[in-house]
Protein backbone atom coordinates (compact mmCIF):
# COMPACT_ATOMS: atom_id res chain seq x y z
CA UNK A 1 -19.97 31.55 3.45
CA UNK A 2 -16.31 32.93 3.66
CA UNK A 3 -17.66 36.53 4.67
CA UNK A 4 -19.37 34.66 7.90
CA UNK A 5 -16.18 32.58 8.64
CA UNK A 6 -13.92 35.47 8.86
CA UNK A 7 -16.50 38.23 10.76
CA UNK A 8 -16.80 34.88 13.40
CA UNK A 9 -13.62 34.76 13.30
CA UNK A 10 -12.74 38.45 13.68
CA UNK A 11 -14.83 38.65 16.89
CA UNK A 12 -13.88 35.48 18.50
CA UNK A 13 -10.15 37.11 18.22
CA UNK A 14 -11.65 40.38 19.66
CA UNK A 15 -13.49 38.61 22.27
CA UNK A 16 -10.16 36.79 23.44
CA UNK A 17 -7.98 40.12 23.14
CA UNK A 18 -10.83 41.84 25.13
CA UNK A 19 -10.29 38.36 27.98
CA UNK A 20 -6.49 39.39 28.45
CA UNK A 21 -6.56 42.89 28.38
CA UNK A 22 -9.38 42.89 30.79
CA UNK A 23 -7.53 39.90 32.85
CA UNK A 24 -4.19 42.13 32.68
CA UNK A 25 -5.85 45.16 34.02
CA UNK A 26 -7.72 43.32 36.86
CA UNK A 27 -4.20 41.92 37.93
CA UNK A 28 -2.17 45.36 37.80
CA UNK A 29 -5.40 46.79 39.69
CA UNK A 30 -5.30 44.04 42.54
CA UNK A 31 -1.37 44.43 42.94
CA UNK A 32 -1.77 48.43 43.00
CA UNK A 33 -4.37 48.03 45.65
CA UNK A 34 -2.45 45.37 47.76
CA UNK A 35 0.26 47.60 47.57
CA UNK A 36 -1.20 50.75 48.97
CA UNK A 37 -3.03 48.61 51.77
CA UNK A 38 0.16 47.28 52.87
CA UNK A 39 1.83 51.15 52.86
CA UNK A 40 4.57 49.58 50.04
CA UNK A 41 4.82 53.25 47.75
CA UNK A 42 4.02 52.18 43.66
CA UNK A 43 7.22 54.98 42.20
CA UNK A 44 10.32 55.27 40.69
CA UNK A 45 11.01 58.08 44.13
CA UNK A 46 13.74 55.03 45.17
CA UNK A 47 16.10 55.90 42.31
CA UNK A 48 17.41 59.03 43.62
CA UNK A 49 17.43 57.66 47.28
CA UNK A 50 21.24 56.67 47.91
CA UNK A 51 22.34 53.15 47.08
CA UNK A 52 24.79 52.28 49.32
CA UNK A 53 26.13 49.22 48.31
CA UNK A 54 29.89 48.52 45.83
CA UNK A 55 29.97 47.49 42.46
CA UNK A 56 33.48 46.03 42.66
CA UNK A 57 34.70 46.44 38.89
CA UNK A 58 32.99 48.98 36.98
CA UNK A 59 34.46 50.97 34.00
CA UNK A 60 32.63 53.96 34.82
CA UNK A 61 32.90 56.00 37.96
CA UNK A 62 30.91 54.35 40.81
CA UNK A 63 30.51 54.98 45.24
CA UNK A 64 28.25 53.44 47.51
CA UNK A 65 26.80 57.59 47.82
CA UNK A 66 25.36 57.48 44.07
CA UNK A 67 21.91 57.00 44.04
CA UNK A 68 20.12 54.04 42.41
CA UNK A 69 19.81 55.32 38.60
CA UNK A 70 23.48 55.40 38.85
CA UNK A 71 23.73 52.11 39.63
CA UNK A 72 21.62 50.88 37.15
CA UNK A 73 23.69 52.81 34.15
CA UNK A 74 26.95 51.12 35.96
CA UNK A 75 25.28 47.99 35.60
CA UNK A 76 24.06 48.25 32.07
CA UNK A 77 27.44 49.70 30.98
CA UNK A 78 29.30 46.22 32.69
CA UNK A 79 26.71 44.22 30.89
CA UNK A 80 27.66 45.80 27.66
CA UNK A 81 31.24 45.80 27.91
CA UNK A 82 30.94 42.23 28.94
CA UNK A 83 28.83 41.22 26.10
CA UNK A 84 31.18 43.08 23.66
CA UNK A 85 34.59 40.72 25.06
CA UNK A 86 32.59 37.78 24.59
CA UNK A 87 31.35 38.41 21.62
CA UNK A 88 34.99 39.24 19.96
CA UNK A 89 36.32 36.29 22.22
CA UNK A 90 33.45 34.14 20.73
CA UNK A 91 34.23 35.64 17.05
CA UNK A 92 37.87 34.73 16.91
CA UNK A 93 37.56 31.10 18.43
CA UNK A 94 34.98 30.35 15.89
CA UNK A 95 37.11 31.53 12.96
CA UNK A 96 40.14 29.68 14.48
CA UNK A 97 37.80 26.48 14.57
CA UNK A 98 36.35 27.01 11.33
CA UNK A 99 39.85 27.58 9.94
CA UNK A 100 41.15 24.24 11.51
CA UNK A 101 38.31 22.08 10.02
CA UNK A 102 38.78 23.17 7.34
CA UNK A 103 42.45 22.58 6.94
């Protein structure tokens, strides 16, 4: 009785994996197709086209005449240098408060 519970229940979880993968694809197909009707290019050609637009504080070198990729590595490198001043910022105040409750 347990071997039939668990092959039913083995292909109703196939069935529904086969449902979203099959759903997923159908999507991605319709978009790539709606896409290429409308003349909108499906790349990554547009990261190596010039960005021409300021990232006002950056730690890393950065000109409106890099390209796109550039840009992203700027951003990723604020977002990480960010993240790392919190974090200490974060660490100290919470050792500060934990110090003063418990004194």
């Amino acid at each position: 009785m347990f071997e039939t519970l668990r092959s039913r229940a083995f292909l109703i979880q196939a069935a529904v994996l086969l449902t979203v993968g099959a759903v997923i694809a159908a999507v991605l197909l319709t978009a790539a197709q709606n896409l290429e009707a409308r003349g909108i290019p499906l790349g990554a050609d547009f990261l190596w086209y010039r960005a021409g637009f300021t990232i006002p504080e950056s730690f890393l070198p950065y000109s409106p005449d890099d390209v796109y990729a550039w840009a992203i590595v700027v951003g990723i490198g604020n977002t990480i240098t960010v993240s790392m001043i919190v974090a200490l910022l974060c660490t100290v105040i919470g050792v500060f408060l934990g110090i003063a409750r418990l004194s």
